[in-house]
Protein backbone atom coordinates (compact mmCIF):
# COMPACT_ATOMS: atom_id res chain seq x y z
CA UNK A 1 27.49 14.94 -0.12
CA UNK A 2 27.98 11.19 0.28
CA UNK A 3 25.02 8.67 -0.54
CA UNK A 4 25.22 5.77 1.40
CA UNK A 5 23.12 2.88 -0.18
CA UNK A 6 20.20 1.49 1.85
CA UNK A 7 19.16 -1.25 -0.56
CA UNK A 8 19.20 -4.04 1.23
CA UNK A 9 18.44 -3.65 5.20
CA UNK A 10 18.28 -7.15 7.30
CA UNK A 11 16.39 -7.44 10.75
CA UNK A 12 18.65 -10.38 12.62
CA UNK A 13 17.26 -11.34 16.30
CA UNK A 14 19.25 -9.36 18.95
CA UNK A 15 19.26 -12.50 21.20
CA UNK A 16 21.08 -14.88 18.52
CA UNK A 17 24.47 -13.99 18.51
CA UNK A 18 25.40 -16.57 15.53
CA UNK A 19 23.00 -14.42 13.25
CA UNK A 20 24.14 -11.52 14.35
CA UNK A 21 27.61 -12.35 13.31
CA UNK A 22 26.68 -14.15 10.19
CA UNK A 23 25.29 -10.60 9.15
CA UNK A 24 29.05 -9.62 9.03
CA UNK A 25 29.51 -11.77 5.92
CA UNK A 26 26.51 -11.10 4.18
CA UNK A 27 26.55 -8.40 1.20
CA UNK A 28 23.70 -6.13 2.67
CA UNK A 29 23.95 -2.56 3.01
CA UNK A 30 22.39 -2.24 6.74
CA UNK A 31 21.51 -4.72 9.54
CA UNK A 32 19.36 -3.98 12.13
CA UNK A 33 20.20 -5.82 15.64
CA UNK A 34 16.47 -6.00 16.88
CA UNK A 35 16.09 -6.10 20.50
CA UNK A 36 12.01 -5.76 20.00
CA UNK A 37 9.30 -7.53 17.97
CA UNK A 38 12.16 -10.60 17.64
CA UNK A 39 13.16 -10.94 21.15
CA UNK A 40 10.64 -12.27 23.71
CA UNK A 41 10.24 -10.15 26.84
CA UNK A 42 11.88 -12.73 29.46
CA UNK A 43 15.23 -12.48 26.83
CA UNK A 44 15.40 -8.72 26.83
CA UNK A 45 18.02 -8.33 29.38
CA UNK A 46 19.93 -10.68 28.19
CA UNK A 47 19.44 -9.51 24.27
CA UNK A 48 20.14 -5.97 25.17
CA UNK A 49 24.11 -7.18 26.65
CA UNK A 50 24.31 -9.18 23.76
CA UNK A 51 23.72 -6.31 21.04
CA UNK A 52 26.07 -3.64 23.12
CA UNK A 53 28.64 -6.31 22.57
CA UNK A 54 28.21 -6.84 19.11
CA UNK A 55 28.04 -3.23 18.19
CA UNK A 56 31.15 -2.64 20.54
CA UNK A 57 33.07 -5.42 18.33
CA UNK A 58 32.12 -4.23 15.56
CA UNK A 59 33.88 -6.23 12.36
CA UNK A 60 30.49 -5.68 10.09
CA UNK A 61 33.07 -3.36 7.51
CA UNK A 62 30.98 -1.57 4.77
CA UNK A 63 27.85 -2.27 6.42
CA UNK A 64 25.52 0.02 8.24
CA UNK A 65 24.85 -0.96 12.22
CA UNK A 66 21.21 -0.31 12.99
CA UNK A 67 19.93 -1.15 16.35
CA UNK A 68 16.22 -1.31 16.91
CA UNK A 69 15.16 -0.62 20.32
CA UNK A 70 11.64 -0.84 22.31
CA UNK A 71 9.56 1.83 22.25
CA UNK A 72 9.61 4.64 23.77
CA UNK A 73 6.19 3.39 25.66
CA UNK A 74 7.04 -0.18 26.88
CA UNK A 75 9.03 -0.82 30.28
CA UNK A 76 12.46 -1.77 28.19
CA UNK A 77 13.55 1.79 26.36
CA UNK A 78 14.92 3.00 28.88
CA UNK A 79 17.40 -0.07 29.46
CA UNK A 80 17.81 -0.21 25.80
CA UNK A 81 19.61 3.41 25.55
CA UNK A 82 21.59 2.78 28.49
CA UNK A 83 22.92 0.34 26.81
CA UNK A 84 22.82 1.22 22.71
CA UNK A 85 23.63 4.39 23.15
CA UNK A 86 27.51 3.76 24.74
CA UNK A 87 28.19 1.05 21.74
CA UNK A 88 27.40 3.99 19.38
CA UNK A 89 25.88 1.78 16.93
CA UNK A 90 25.57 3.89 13.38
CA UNK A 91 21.85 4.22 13.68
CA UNK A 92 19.44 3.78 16.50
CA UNK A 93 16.22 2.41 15.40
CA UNK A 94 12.75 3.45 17.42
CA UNK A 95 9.60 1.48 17.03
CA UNK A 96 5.95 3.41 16.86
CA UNK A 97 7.10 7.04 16.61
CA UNK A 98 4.14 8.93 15.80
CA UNK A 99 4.82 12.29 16.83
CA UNK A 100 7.78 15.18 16.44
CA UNK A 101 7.48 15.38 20.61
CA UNK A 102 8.90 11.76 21.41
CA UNK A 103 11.80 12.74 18.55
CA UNK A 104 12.23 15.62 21.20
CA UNK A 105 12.57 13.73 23.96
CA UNK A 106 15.14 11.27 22.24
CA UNK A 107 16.98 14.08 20.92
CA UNK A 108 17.00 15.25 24.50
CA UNK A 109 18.41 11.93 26.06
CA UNK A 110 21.40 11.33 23.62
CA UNK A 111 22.79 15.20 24.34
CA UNK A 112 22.34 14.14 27.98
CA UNK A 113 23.91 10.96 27.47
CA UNK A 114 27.19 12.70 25.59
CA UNK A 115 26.03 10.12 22.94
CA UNK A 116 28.73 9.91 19.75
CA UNK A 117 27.63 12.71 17.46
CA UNK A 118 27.95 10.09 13.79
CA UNK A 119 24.93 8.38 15.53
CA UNK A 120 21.60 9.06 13.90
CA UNK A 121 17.94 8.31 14.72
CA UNK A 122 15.65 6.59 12.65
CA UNK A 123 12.05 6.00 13.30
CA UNK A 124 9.78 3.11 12.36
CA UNK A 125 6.53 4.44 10.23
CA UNK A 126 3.73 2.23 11.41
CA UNK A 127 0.96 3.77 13.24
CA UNK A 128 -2.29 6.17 11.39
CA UNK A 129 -1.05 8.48 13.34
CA UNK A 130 2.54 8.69 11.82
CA UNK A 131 0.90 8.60 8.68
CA UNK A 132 -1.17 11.60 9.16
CA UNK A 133 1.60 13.17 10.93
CA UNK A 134 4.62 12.33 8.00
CA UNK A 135 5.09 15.73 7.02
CA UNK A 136 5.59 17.32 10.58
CA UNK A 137 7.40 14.06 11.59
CA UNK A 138 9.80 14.33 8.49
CA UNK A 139 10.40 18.51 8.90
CA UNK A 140 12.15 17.22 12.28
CA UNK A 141 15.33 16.92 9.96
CA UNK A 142 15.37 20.64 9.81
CA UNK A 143 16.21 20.34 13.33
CA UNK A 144 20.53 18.97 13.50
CA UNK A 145 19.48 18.02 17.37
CA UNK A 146 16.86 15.33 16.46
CA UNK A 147 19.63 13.71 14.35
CA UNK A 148 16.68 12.21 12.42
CA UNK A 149 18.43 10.19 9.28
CA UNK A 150 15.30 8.42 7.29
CA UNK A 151 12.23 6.23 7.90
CA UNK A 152 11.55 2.15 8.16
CA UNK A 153 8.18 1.67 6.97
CA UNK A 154 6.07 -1.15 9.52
CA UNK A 155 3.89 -2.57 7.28
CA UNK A 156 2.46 -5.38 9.50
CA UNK A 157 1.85 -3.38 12.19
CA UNK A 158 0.03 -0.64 9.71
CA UNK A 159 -1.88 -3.62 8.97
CA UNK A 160 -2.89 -4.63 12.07
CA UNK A 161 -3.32 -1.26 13.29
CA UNK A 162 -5.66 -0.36 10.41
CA UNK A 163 -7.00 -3.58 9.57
CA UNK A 164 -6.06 -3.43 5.76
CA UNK A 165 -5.01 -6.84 4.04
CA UNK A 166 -1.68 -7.41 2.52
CA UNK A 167 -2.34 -8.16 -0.46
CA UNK A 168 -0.61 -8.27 -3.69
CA UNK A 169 0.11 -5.09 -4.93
CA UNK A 170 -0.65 -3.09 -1.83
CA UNK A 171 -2.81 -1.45 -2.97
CA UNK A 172 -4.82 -0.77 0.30
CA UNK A 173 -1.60 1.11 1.50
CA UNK A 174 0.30 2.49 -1.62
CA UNK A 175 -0.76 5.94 -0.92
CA UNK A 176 -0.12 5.97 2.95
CA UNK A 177 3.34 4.74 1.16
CA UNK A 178 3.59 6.75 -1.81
CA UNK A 179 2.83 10.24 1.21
CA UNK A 180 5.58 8.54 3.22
CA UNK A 181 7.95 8.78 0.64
CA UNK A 182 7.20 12.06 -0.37
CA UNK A 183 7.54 13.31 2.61
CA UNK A 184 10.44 11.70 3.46
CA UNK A 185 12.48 12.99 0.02
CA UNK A 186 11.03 16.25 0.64
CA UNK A 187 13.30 16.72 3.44
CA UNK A 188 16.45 14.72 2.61
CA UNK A 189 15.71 11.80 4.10
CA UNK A 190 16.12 7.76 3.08
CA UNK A 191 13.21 5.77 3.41
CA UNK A 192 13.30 2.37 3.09
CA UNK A 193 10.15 -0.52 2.43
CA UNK A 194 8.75 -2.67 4.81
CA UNK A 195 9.15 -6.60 4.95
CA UNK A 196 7.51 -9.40 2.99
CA UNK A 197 6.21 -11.89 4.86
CA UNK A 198 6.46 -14.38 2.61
CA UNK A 199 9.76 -16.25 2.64
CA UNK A 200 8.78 -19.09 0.19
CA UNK A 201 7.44 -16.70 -2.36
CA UNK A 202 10.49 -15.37 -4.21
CA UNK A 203 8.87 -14.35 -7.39
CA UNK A 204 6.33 -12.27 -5.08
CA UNK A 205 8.83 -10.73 -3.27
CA UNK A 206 10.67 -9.32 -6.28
CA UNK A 207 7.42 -7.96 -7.30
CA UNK A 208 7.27 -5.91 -4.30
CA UNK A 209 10.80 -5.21 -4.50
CA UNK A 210 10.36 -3.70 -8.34
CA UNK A 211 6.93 -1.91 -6.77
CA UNK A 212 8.49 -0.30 -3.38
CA UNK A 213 12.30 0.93 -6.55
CA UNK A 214 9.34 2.43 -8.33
CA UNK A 215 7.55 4.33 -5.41
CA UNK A 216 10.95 5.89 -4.61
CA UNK A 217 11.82 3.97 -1.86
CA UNK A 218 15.68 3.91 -1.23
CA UNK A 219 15.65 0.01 -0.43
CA UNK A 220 13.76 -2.42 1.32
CA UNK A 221 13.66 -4.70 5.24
CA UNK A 222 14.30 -8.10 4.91
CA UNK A 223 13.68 -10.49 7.14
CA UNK A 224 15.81 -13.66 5.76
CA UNK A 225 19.15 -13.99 3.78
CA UNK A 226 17.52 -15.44 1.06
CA UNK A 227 15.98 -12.27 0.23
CA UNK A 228 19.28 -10.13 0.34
CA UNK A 229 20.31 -10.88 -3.50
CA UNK A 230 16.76 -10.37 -5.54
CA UNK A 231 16.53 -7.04 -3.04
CA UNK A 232 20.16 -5.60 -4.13
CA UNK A 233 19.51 -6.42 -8.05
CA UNK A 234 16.45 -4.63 -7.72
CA UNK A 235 17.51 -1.09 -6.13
CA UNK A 236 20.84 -1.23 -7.96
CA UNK A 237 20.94 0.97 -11.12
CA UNK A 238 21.33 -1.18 -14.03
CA UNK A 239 25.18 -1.04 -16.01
CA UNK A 240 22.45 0.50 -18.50
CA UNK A 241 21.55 3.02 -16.47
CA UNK A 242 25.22 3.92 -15.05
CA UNK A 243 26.27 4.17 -18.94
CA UNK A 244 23.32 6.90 -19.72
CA UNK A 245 23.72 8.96 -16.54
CA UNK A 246 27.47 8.86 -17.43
CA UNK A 247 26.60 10.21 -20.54
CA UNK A 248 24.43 12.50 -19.20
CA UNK A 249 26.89 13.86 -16.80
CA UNK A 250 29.64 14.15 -19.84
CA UNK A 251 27.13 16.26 -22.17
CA UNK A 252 26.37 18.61 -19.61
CA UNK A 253 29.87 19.31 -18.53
CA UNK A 254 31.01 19.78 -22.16
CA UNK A 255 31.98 23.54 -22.36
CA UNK A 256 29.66 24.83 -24.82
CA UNK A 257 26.47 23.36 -22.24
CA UNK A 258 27.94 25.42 -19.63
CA UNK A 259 25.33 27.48 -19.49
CA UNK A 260 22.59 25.64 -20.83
CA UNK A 261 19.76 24.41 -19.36
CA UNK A 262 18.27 22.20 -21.72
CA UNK A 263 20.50 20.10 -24.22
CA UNK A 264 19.38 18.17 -27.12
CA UNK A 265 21.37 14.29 -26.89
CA UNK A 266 20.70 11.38 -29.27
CA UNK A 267 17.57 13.41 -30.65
CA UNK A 268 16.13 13.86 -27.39
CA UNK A 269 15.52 16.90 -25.20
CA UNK A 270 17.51 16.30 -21.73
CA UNK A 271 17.51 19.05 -18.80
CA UNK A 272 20.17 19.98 -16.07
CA UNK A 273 18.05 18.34 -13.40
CA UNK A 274 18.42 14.89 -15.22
CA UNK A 275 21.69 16.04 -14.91
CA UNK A 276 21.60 16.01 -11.08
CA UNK A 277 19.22 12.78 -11.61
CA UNK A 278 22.35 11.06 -13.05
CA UNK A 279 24.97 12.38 -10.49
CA UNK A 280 23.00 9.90 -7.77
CA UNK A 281 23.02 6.95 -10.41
CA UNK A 282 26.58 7.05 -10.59
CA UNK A 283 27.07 8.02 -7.07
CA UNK A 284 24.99 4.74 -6.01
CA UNK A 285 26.60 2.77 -8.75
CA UNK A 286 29.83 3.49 -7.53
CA UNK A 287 29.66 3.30 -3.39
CA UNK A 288 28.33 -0.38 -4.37
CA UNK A 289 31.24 -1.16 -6.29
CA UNK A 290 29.88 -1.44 -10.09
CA UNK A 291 31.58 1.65 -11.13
């Protein structure tokens, strides 16, 4: 299977073409060209030909092409398919998804639309009722039709939806994000973190960076450039870490562990599943080029 990293994910305005094409020669993972929250409704139309364009161009190399759309619920989806859908952007972003029957009725709309078959669905997690809903909302990847790829957490509009505080530490919402992940993992799925709002607060934004690795979250939104290099240093696997995995990998495949479940390496106890633990580290490592 191939693991494509997800670290670093960048929201750039779908109505400013210079950032879109400045996300071409920045060293993300993903960008998503936003044709909601960042685009005011009067620029829509315009945003929407913009994007297609873009996408159609192409030149971003490496990088993954998300394109965020409006919801399903708001007077501009179902422009925004008509027009995402031919560019066959890599992933197609929805906004406010909080149940498996609007994943239905996407599903339904891209085999209607002959839409490319590489291009996936992700849905933004940002409503109570996605989170009470994650499990059922995450089994959809069962389903090959829904083409469901992974989750974008929406922790501002959680916020505003719930009326928790941001705070440092999140701890108001780390279990809505800890059952999030969980879910999401459960069913072979990528999350990745919400934004921090906070562009002049670097040091805070690590933080969450280092909190959101240690949840289990495959990477993290960002919402300026500045934010791209502490977010890739934190979800890459240290050298450190590529040289134990390595040496995980090498122990286990030695002939006389061929069998084994449980092998005993510099004095400690290791088992075949750290074995498969190690296979992503060095799968990671290498599709980011340290390995």
């Amino acid at each position: 299977m191939t693991i494509r990293p997800r670290r670093s994910v960048l929201y750039m305005p779908g109505s400013n073409t210079r950032a879109m094409e400045k996300a071409k020669t920045l060293p993300i993972d993903a960008v998503i060209l936003d044709l909601e929250d960042s685009v005011a409704p009067d620029a829509k139309a315009e945003a929407r030909k913009l994007v297609a364009a873009t996408v159609k161009a192409g030149g971003f190399g490496r990088r993954e092409v998300f394109v965020r759309v409006n919801g399903v619920d708001t007077p501009w989806f179902g422009e925004d398919f008509e027009a995402v859908v031919p560019a066959r952007p890599d992933v197609i972003l929805v906004p406010k998804v909080s149940s498996p029957d609007t994943l239905e009725m996407i599903s339904q709309r891209l085999l209607d639309m002959h839409a490319d078959a590489r291009t996936r669905i992700w849905i933004m997690v940002e409503t109570p009722l996605a989170i009470f809903g994650i499990r059922e909302l995450a089994a959809c990847a069962t389903d090959s039709e829904t083409r469901l790829g992974g989750f974008v957490m929406g922790t501002n509009d959680l916020a505003k939806e719930t009326r928790v505080r941001l705070v440092p530490g999140r701890a108001p919402m780390t279990g809505w994000l800890a059952d999030c992940v969980l879910a999401a993992h459960a069913y072979g799925l990528d999350i990745v973190d919400g934004v921090y709002n906070n562009l002049s607060d670097l040091e805070g934004f690590k933080r969450e960076c280092l909190e959101g690795r240690d949840l289990g979250f495959d990477g993290k939104t960002l919402i300026h450039p500045n934010q791209v290099e502490p977010c890739n240093e934190v979800f890459s696997p240290s050298p450190e870490e590529v040289a134990l995995a390595r040496k995980i990998i090498a122990t286990f495949d030695l002939p006389e562990n061929s069998g084994k479940g449980v092998v005993q390496m510099d004095g400690r106890m290791v088992e075949r599943l750290h074995a498969e633990m190690a296979k992503r580290t060095v799968a990671i490592a290498e599709a980011i080029g340290m390995a």
